[in-house]
PDB file of N, CA and C in Angstrom:
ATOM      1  N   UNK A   1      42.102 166.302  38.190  1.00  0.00           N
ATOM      2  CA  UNK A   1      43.110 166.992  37.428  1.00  0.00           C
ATOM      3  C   UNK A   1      42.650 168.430  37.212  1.00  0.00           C
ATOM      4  N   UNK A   2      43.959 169.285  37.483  1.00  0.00           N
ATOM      5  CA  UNK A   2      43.110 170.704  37.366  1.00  0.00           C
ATOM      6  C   UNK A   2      43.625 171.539  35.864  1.00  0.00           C
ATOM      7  N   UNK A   3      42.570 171.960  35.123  1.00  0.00           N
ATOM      8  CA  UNK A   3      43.002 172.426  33.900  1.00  0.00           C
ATOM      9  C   UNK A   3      43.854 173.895  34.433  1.00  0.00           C
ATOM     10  N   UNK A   4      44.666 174.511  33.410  1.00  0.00           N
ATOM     11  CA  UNK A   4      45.139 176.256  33.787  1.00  0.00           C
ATOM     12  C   UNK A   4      44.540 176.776  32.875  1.00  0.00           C
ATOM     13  N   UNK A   5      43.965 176.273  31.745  1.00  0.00           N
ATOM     14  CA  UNK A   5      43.131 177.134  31.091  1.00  0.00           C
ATOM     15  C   UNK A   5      42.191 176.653  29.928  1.00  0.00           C
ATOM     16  N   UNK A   6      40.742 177.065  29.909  1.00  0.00           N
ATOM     17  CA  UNK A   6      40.082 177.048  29.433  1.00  0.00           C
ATOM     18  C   UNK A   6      39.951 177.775  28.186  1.00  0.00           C
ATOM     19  N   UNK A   7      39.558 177.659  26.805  1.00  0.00           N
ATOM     20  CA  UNK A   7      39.524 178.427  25.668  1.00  0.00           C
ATOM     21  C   UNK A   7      38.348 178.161  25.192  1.00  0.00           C
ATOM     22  N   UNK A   8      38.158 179.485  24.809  1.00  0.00           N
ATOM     23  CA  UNK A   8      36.498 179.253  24.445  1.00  0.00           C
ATOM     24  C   UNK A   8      36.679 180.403  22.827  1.00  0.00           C
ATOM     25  N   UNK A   9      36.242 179.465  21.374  1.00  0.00           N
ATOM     26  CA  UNK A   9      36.142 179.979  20.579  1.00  0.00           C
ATOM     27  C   UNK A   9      35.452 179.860  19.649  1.00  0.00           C
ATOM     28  N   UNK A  10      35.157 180.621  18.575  1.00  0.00           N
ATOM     29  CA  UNK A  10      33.851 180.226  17.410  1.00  0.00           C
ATOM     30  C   UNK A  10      34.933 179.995  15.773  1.00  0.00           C
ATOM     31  N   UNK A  11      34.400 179.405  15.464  1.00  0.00           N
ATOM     32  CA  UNK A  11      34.654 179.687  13.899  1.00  0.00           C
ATOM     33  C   UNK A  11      34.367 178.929  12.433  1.00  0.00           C
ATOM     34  N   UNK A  12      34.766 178.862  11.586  1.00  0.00           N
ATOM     35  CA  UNK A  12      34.446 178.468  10.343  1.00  0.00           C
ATOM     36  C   UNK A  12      35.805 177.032  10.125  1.00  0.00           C
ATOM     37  N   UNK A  13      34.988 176.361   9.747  1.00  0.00           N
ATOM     38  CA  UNK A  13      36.110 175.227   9.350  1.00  0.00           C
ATOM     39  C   UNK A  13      35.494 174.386   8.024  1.00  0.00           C
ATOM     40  N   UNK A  14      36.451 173.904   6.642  1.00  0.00           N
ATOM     41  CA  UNK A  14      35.365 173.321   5.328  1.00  0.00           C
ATOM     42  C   UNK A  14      35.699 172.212   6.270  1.00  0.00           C
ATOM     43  N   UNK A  15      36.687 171.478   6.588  1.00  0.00           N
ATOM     44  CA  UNK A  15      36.857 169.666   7.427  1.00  0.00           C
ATOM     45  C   UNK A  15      37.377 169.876   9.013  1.00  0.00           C
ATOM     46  N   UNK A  16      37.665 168.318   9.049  1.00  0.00           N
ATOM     47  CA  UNK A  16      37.863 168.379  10.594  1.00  0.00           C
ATOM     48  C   UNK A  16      39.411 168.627  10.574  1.00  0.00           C
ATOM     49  N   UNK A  17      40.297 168.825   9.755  1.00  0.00           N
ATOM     50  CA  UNK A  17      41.791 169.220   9.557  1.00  0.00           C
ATOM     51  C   UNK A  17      41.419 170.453   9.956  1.00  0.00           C
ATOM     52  N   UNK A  18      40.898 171.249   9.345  1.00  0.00           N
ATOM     53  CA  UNK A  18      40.982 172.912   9.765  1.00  0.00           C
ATOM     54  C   UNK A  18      40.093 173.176  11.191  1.00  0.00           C
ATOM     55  N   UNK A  19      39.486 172.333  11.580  1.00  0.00           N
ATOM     56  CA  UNK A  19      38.540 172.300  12.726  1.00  0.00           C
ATOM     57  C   UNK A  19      39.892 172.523  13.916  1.00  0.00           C
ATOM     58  N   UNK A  20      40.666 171.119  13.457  1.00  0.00           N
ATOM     59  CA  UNK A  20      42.023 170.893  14.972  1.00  0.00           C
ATOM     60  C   UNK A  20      42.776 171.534  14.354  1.00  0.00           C
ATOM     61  N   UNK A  21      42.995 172.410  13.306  1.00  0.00           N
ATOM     62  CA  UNK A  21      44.047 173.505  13.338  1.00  0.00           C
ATOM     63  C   UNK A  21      43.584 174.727  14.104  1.00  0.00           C
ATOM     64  N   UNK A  22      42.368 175.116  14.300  1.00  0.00           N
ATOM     65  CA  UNK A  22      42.180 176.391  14.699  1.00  0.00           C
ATOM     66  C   UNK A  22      42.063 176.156  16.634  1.00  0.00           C
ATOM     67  N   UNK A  23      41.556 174.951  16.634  1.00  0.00           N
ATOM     68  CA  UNK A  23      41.959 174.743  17.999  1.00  0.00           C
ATOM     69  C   UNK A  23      43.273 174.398  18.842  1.00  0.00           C
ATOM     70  N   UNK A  24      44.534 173.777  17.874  1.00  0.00           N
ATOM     71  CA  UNK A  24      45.440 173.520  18.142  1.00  0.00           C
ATOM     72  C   UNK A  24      46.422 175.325  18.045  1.00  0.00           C
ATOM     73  N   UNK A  25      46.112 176.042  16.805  1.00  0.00           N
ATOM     74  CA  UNK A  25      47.050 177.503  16.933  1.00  0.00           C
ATOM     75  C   UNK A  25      46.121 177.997  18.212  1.00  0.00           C
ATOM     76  N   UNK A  26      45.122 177.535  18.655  1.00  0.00           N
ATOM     77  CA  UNK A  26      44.349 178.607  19.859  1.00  0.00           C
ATOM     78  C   UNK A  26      45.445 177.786  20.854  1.00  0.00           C
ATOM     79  N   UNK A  27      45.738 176.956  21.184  1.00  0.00           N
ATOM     80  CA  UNK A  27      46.315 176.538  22.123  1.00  0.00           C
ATOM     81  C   UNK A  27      47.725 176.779  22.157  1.00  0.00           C
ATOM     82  N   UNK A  28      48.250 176.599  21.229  1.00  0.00           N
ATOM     83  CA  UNK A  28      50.064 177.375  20.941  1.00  0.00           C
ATOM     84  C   UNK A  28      50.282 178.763  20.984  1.00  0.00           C
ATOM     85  N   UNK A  29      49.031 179.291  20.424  1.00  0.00           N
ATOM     86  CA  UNK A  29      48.990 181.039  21.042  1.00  0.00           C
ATOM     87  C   UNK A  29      49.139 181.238  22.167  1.00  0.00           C
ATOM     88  N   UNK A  30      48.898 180.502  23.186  1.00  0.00           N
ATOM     89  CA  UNK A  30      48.132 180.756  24.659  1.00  0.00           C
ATOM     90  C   UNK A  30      49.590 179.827  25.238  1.00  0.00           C
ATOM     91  N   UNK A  31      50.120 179.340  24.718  1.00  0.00           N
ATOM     92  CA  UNK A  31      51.231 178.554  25.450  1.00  0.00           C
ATOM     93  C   UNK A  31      50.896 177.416  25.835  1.00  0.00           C
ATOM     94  N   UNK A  32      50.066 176.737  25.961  1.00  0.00           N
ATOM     95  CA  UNK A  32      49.486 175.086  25.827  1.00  0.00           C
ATOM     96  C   UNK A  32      50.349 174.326  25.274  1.00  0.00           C
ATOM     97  N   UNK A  33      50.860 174.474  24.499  1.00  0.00           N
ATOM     98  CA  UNK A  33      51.399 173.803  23.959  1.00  0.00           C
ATOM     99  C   UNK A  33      52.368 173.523  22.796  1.00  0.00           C
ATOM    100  N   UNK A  34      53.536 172.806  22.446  1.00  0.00           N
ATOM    101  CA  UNK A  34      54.527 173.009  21.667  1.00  0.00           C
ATOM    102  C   UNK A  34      54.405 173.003  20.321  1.00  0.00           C
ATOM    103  N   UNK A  35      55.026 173.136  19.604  1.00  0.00           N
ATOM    104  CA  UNK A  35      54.228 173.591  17.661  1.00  0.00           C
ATOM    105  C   UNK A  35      54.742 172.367  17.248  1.00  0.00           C
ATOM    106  N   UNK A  36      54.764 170.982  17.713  1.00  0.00           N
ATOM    107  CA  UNK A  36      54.210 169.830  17.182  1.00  0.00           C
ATOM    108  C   UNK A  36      52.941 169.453  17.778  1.00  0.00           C
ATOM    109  N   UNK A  37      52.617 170.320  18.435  1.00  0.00           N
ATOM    110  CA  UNK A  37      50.922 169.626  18.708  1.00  0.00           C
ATOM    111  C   UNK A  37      50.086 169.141  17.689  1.00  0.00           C
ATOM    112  N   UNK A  38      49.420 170.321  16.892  1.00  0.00           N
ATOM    113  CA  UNK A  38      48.748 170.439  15.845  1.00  0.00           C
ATOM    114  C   UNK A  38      49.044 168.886  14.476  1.00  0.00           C
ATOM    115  N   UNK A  39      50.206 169.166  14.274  1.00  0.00           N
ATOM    116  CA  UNK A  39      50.485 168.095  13.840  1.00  0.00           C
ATOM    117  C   UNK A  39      50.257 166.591  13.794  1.00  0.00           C
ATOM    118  N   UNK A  40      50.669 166.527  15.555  1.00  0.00           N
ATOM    119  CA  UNK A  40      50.214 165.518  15.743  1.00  0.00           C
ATOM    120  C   UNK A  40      49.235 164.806  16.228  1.00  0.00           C
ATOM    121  N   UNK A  41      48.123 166.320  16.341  1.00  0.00           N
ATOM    122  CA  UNK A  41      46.846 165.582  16.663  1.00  0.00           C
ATOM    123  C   UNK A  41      45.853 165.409  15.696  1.00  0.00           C
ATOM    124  N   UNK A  42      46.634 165.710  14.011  1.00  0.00           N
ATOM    125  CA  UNK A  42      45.964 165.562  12.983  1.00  0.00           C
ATOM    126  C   UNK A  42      46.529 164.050  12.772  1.00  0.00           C
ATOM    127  N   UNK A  43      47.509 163.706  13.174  1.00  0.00           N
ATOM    128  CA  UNK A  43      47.882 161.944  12.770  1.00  0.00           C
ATOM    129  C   UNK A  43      47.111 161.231  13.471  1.00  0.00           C
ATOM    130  N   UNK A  44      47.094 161.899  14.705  1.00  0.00           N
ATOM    131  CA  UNK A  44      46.337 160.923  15.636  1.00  0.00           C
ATOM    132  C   UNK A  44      44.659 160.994  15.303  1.00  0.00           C
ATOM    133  N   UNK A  45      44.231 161.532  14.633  1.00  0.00           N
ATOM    134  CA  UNK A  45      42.838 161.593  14.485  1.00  0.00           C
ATOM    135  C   UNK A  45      42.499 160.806  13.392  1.00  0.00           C
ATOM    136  N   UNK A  46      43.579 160.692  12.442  1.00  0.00           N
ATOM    137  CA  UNK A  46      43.513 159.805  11.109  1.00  0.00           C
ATOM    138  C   UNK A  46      43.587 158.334  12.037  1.00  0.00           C
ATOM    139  N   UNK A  47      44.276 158.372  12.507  1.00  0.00           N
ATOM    140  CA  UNK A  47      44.396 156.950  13.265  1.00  0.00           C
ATOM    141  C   UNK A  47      43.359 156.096  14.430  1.00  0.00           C
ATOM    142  N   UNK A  48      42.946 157.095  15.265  1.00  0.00           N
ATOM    143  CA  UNK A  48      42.296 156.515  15.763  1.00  0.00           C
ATOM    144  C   UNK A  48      40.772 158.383  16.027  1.00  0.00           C
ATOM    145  N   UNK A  49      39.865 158.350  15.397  1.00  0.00           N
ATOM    146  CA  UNK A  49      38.983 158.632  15.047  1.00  0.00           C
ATOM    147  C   UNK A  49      38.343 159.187  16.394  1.00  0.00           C
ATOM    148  N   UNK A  50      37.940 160.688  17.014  1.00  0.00           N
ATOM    149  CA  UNK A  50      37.032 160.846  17.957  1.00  0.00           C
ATOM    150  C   UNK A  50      35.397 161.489  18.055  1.00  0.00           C
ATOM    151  N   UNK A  51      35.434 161.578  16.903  1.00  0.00           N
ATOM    152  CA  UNK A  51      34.022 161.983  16.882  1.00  0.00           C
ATOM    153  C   UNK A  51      32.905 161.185  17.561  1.00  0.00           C
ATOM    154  N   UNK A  52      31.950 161.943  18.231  1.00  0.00           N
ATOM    155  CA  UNK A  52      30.757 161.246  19.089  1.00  0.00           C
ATOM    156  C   UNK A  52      29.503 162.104  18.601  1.00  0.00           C
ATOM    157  N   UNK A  53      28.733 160.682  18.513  1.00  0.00           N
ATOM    158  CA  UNK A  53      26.922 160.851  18.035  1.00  0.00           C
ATOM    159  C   UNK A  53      26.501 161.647  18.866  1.00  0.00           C
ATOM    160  N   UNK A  54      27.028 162.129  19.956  1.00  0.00           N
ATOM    161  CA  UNK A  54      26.143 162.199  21.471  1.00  0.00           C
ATOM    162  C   UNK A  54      24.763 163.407  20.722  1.00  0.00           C
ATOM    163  N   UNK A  55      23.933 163.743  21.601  1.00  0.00           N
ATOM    164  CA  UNK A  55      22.979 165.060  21.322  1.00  0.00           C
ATOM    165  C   UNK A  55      23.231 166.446  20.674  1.00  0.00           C
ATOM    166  N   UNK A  56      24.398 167.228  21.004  1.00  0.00           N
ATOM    167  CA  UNK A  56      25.050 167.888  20.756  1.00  0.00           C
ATOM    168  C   UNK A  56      26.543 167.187  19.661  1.00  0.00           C
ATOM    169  N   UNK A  57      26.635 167.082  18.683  1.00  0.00           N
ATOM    170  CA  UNK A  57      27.925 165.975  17.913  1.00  0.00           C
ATOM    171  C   UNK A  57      29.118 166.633  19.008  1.00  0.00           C
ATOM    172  N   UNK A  58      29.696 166.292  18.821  1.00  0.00           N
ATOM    173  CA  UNK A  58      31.146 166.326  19.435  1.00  0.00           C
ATOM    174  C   UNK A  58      32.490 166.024  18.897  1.00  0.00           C
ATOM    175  N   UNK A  59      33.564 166.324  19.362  1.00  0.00           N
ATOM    176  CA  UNK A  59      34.876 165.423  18.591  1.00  0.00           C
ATOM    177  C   UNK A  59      35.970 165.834  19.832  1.00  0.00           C
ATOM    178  N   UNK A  60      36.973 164.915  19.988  1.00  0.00           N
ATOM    179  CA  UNK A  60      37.563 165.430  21.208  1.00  0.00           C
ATOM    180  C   UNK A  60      39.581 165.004  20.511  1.00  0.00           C
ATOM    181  N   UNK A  61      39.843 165.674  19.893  1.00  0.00           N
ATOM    182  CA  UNK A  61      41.362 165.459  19.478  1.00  0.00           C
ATOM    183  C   UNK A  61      42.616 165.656  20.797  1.00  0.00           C
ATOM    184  N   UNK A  62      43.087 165.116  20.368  1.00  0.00           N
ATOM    185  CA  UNK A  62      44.017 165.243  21.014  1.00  0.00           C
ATOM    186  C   UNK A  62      45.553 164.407  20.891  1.00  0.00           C
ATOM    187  N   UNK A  63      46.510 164.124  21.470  1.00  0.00           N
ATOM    188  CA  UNK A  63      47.944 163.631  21.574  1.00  0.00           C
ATOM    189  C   UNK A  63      48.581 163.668  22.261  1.00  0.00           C
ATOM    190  N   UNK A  64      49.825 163.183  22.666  1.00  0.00           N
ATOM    191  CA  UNK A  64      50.833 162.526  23.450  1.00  0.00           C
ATOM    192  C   UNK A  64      50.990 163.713  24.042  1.00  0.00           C
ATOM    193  N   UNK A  65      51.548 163.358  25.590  1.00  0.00           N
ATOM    194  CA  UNK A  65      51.813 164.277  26.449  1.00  0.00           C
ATOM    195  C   UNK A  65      53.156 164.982  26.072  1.00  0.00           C
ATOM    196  N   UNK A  66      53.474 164.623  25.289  1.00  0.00           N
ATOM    197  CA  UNK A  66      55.196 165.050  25.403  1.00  0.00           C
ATOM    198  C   UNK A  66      55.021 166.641  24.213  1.00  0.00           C
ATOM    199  N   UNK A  67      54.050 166.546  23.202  1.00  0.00           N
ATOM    200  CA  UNK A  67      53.812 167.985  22.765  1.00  0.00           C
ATOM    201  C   UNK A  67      52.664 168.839  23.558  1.00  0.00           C
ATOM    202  N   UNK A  68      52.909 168.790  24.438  1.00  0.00           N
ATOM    203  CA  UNK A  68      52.252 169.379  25.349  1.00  0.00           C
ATOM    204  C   UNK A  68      52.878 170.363  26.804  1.00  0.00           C
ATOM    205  N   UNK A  69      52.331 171.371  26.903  1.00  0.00           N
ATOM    206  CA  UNK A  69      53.645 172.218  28.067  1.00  0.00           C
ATOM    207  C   UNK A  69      52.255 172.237  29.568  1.00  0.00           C
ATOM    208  N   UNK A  70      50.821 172.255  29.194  1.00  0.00           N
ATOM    209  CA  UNK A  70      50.076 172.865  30.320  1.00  0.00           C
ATOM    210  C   UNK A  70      48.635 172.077  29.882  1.00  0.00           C
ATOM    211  N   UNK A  71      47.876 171.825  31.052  1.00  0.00           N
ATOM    212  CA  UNK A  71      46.568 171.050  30.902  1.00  0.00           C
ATOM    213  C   UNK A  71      45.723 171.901  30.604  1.00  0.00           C
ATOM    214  N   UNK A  72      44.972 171.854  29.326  1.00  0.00           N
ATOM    215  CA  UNK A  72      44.261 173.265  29.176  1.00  0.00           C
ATOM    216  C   UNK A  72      43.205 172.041  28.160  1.00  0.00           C
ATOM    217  N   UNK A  73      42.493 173.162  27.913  1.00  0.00           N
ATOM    218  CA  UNK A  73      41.663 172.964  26.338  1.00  0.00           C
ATOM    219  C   UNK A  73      40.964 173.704  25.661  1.00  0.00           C
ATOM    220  N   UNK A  74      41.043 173.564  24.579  1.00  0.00           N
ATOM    221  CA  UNK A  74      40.033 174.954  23.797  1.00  0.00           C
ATOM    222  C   UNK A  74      38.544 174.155  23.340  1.00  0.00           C
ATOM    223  N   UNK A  75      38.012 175.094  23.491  1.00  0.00           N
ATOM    224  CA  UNK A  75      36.276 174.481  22.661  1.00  0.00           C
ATOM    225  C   UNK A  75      35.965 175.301  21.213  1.00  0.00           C
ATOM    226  N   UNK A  76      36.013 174.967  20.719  1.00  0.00           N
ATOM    227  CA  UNK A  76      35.618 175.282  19.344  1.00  0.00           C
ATOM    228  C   UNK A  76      34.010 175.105  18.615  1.00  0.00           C
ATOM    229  N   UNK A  77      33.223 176.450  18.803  1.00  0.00           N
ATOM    230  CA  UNK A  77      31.675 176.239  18.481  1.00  0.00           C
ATOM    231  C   UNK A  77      32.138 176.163  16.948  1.00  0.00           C
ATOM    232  N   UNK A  78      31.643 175.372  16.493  1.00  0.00           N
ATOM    233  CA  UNK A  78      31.757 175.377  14.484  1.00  0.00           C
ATOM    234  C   UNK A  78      30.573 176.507  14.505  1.00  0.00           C
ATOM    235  N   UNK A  79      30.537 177.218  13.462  1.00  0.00           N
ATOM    236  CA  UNK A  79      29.416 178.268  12.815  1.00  0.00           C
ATOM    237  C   UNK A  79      28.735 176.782  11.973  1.00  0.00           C
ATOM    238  N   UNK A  80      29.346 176.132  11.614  1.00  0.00           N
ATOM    239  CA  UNK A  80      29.119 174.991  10.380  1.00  0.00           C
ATOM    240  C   UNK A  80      29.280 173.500  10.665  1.00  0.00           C
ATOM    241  N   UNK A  81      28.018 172.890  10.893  1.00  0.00           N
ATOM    242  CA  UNK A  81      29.187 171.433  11.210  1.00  0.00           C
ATOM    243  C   UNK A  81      30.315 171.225  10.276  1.00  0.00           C
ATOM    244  N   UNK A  82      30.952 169.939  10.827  1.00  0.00           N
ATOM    245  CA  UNK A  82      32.293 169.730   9.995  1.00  0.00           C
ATOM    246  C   UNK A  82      31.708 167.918  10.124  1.00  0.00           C
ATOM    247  N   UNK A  83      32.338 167.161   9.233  1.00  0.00           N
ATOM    248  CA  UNK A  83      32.647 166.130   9.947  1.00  0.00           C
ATOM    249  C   UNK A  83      33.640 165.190  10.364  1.00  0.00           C
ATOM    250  N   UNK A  84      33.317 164.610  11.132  1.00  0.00           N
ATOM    251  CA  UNK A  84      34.443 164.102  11.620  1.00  0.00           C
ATOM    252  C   UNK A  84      34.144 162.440  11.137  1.00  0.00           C
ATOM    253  N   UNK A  85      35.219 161.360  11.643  1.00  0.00           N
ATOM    254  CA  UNK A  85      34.965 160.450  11.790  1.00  0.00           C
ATOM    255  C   UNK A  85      34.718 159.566  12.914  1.00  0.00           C
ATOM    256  N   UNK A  86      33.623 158.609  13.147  1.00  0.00           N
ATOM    257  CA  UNK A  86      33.012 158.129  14.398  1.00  0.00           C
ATOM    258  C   UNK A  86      33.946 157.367  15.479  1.00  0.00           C
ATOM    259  N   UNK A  87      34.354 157.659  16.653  1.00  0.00           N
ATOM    260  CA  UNK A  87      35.242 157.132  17.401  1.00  0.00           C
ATOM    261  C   UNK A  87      34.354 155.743  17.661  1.00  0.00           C
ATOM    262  N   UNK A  88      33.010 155.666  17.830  1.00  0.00           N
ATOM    263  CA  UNK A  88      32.577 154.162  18.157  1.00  0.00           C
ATOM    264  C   UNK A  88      32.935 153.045  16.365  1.00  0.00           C
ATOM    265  N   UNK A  89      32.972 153.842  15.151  1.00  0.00           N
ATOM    266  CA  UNK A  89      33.180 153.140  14.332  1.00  0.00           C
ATOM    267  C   UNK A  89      33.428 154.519  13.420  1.00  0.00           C
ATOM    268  N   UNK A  90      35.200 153.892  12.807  1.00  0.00           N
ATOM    269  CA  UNK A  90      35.931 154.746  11.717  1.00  0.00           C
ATOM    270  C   UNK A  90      35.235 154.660  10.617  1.00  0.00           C
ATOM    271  N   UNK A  91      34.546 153.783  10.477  1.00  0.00           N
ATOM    272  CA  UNK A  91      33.576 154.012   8.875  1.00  0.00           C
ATOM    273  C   UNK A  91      32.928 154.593   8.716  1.00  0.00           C
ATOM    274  N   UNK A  92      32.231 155.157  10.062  1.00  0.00           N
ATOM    275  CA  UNK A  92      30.880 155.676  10.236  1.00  0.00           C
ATOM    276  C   UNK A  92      31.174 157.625  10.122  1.00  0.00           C
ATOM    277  N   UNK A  93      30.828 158.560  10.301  1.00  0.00           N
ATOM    278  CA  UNK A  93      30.905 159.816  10.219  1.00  0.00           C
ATOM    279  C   UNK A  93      29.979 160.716  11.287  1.00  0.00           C
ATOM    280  N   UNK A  94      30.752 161.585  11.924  1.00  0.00           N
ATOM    281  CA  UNK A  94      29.526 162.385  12.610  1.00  0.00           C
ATOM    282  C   UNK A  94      29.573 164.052  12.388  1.00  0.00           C
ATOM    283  N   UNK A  95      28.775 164.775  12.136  1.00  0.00           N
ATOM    284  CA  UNK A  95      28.253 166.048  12.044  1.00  0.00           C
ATOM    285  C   UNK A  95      28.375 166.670  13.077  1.00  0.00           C
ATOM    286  N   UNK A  96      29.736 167.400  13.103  1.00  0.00           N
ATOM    287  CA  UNK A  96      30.352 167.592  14.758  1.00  0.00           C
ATOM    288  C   UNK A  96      29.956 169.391  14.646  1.00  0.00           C
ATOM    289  N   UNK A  97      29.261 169.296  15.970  1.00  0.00           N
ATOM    290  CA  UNK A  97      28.847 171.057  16.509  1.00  0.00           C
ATOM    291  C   UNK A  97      30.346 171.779  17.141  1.00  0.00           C
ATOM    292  N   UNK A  98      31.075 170.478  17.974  1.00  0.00           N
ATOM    293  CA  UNK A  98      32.039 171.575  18.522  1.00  0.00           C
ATOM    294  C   UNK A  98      33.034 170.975  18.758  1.00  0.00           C
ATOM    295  N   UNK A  99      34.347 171.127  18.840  1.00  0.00           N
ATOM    296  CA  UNK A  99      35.532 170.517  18.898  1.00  0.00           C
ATOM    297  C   UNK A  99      36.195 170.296  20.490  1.00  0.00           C
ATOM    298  N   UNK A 100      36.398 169.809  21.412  1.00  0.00           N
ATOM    299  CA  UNK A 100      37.289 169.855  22.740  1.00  0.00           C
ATOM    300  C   UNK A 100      38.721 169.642  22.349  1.00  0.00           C
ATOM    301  N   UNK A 101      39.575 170.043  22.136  1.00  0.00           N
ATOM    302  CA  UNK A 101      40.851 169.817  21.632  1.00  0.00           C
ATOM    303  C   UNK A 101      41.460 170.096  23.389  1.00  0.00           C
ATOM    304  N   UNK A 102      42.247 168.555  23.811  1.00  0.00           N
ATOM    305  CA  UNK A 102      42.688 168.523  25.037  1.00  0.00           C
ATOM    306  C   UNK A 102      44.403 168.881  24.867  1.00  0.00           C
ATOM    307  N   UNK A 103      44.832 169.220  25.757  1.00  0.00           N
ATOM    308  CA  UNK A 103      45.961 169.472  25.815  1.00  0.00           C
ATOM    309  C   UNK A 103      46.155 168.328  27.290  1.00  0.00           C
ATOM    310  N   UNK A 104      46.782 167.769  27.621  1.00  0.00           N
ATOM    311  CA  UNK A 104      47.164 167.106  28.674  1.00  0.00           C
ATOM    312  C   UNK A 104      48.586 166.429  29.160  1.00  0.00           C
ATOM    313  N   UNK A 105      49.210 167.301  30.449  1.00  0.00           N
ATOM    314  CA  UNK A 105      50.514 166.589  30.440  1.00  0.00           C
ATOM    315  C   UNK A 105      51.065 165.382  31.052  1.00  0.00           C
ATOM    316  N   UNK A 106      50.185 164.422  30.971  1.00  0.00           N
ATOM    317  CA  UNK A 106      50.061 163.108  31.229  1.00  0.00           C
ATOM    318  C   UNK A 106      49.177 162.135  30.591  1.00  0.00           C
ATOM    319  N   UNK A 107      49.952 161.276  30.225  1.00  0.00           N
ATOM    320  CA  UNK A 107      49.176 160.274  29.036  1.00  0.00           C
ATOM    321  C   UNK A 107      47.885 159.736  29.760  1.00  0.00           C
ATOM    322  N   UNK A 108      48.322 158.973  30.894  1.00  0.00           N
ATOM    323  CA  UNK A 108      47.671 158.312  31.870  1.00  0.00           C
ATOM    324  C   UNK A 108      46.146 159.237  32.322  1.00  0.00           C
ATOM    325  N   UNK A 109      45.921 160.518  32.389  1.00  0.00           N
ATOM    326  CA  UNK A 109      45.225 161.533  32.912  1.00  0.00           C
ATOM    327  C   UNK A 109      44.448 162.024  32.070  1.00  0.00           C
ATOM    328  N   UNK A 110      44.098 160.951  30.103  1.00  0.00           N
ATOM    329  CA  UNK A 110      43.054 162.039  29.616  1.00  0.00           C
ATOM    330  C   UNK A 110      42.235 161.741  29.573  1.00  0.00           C
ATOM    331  N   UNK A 111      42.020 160.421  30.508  1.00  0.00           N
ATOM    332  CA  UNK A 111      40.539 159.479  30.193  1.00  0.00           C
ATOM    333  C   UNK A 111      39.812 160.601  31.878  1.00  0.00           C
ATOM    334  N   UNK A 112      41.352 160.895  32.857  1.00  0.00           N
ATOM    335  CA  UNK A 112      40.011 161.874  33.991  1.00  0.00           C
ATOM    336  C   UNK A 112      40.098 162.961  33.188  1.00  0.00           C
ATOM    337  N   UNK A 113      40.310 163.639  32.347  1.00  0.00           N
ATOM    338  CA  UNK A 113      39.760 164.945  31.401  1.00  0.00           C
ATOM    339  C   UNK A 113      38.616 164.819  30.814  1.00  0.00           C
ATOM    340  N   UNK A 114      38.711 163.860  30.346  1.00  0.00           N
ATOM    341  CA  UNK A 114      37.206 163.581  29.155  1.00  0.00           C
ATOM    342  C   UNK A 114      35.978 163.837  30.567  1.00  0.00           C
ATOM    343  N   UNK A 115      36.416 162.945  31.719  1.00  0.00           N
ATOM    344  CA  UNK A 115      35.406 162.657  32.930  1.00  0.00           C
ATOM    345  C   UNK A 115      34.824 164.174  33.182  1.00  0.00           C
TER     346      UNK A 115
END
């Protein structure tokens, strides 16, 4: 799958709500995507949780293809961790360094994004 654009940004976030807001307006700025994105990749994160333990923490948000216009993604360096909650377990919490907020216009196609 070929992305059209890559986003690369820094910033300050107090939670992981303002973490996928600043990556979701980076992506509606840029045309990525439709102004229910954001929205709904804050439901979807309450719901099903992506934060990863890995070496570097991680968190990878995202949502349905249909608020979505172009395969892109922004990276978001936190100045600050944030945390998120653990995609291997919602109880658990991780101390996330950087955000991947996917944009993808196919449901089927974000497990080859993550790849």
């Amino acid at each position: 799958m070929k992305l059209k654009k890559v986003l690369i940004i820094e910033g300050d976030a107090s939670n992981w709500q303002e973490a996928i807001s600043l990556t979701a307006d980076e992506l509606f700025n840029n045309g990525c995507v439709k102004n229910t994105f954001k929205e709904n990749c804050i439901l979807r994160e309450k719901q099903f949780p992506t934060g990863l333990p890995t070496n570097v923490a991680v968190a990878i948000p995202h949502t349905d293809a249909i608020h979505v216009i172009e395969n892109a993604v922004c990276i978001l360096k936190l100045k600050k961790k944030v945390l998120f909650n653990s995609m291997q377990d919602p109880n658990d919490t991780v101390n996330v360094d950087f955000v991947f907020n996917m944009s993808v216009v196919d449901d089927n196609k974000q497990l080859q994004m993550l790849q």
